[in-house]
C-alpha atoms as a PDB file:
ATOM      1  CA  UNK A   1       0.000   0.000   0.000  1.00  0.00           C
ATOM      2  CA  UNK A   2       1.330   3.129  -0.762  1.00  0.00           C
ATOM      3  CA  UNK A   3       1.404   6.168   1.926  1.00  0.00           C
ATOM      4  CA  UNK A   4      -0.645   8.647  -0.459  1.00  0.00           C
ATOM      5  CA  UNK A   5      -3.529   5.848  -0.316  1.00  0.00           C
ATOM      6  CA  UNK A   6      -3.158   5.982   3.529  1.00  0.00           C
ATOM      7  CA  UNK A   7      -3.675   9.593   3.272  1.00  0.00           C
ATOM      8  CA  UNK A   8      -7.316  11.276   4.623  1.00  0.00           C
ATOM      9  CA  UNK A   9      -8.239   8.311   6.530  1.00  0.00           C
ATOM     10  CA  UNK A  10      -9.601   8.041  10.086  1.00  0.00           C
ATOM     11  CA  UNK A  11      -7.851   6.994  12.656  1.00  0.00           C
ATOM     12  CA  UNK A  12     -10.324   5.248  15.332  1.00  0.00           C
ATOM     13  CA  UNK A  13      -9.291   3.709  18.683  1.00  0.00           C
ATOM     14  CA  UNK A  14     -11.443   0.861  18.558  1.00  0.00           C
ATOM     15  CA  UNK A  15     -11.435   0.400  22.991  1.00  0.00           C
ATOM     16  CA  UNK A  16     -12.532   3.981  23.450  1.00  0.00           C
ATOM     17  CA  UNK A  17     -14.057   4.068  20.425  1.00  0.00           C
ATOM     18  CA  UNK A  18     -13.227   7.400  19.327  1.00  0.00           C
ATOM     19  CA  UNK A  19     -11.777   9.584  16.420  1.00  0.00           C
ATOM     20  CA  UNK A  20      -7.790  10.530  16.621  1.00  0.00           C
ATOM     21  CA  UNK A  21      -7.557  12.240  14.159  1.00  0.00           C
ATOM     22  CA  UNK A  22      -6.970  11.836   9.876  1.00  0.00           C
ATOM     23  CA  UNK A  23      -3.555  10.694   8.749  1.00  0.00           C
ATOM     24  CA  UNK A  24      -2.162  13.389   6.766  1.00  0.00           C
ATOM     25  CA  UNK A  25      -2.441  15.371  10.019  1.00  0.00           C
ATOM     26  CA  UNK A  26      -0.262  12.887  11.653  1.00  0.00           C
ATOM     27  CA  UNK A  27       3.540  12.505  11.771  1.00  0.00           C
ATOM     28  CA  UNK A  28       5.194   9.358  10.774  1.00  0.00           C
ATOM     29  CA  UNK A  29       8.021   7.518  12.457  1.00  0.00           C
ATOM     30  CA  UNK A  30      10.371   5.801  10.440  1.00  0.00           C
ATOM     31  CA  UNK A  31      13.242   3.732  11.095  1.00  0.00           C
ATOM     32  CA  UNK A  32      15.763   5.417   8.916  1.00  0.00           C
ATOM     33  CA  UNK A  33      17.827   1.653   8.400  1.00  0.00           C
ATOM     34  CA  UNK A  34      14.592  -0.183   6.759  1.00  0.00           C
ATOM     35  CA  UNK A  35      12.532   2.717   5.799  1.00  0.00           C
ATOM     36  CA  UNK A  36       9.629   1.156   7.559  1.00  0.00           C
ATOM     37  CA  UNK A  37       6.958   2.772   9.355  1.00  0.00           C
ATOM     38  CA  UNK A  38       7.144   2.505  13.201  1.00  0.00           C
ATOM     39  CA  UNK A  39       4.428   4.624  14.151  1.00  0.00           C
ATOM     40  CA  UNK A  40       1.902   6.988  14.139  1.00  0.00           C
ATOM     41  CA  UNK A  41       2.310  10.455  15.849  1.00  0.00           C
ATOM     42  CA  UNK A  42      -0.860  11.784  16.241  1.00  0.00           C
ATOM     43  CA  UNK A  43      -1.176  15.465  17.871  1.00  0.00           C
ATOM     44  CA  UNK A  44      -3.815  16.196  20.514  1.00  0.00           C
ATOM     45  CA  UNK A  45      -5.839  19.024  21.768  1.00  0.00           C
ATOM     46  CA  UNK A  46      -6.912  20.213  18.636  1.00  0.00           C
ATOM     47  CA  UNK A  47      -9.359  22.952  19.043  1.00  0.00           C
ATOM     48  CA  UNK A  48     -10.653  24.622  15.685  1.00  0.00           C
ATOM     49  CA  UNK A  49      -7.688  23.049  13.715  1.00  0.00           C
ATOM     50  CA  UNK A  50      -4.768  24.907  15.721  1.00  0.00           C
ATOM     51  CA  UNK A  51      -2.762  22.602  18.003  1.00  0.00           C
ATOM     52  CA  UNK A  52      -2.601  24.025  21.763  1.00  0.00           C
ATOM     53  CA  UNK A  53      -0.582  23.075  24.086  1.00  0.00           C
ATOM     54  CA  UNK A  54      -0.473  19.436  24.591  1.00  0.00           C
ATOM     55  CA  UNK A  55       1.251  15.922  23.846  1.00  0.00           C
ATOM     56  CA  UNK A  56       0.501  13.699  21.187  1.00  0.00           C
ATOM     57  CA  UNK A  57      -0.133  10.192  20.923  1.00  0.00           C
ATOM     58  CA  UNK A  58       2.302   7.595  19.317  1.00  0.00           C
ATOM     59  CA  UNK A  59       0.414   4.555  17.948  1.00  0.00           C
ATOM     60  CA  UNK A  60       3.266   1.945  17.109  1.00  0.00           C
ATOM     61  CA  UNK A  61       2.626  -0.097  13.792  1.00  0.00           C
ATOM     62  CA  UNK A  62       1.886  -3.461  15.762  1.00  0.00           C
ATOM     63  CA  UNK A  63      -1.508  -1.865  17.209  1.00  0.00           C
ATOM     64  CA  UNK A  64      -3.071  -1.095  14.084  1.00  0.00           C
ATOM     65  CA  UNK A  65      -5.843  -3.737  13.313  1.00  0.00           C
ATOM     66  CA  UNK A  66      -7.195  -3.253  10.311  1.00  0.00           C
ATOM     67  CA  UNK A  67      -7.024  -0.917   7.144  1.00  0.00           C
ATOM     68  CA  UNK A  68     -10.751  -0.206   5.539  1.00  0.00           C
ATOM     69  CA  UNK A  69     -11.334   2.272   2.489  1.00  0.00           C
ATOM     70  CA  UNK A  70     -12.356   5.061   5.162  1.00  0.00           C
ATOM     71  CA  UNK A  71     -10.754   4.605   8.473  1.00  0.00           C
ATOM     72  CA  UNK A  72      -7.721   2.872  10.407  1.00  0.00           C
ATOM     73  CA  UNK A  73      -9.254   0.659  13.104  1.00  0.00           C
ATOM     74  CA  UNK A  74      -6.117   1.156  15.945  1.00  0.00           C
ATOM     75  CA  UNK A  75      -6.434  -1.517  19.359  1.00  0.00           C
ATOM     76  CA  UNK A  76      -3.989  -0.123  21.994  1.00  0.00           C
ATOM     77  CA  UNK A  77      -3.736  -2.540  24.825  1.00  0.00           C
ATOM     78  CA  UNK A  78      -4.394  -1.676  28.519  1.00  0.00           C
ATOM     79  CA  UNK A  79      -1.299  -0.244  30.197  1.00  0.00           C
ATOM     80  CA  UNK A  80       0.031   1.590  26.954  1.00  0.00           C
ATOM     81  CA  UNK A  81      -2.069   4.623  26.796  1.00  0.00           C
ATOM     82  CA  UNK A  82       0.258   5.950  23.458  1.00  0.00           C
ATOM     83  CA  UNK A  83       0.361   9.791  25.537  1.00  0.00           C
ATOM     84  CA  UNK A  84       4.173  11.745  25.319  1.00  0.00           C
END
């Protein structure tokens, strides 16, 4: 799959359900050695599209469940809450 088909989905936390945000206003962390995706940075405390002050949440690879044509169905076990 290629990142520009990734880009304008949902991301929903499937435990809480609730709406992170859309990927393509998310970061990306790679692993510069493989080029592989390691996670999704995801900022928080949006308030009328301007970030305030606040963390963000990292969603490693390994918890994303599935892929769909809209959204990215996340599962973030209990214990890892994802918050920097």
């Amino acid at each position: 799959m290629r990142l520009s088909e990734l880009s304008g989905k949902e991301i929903v936390d499937v435990k809480k359900a609730e709406r992170l945000g859309v990927l393509g206003q998310t970061d990306l962390e790679i692993d510069e050695n493989s080029g592989q995706i390691k996670a999704l940075l995801i900022p928080s405390l949006k308030w009328f599209g301007f970030r305030k002050q606040g963390g963000e949440v990292r969603v490693p690879w390994r918890h994303i469940q599935k892929i769909g044509a809209d959204m990215i169905i996340i599962d973030i076990p209990d214990g890892e809450n994802g918050r920097d």
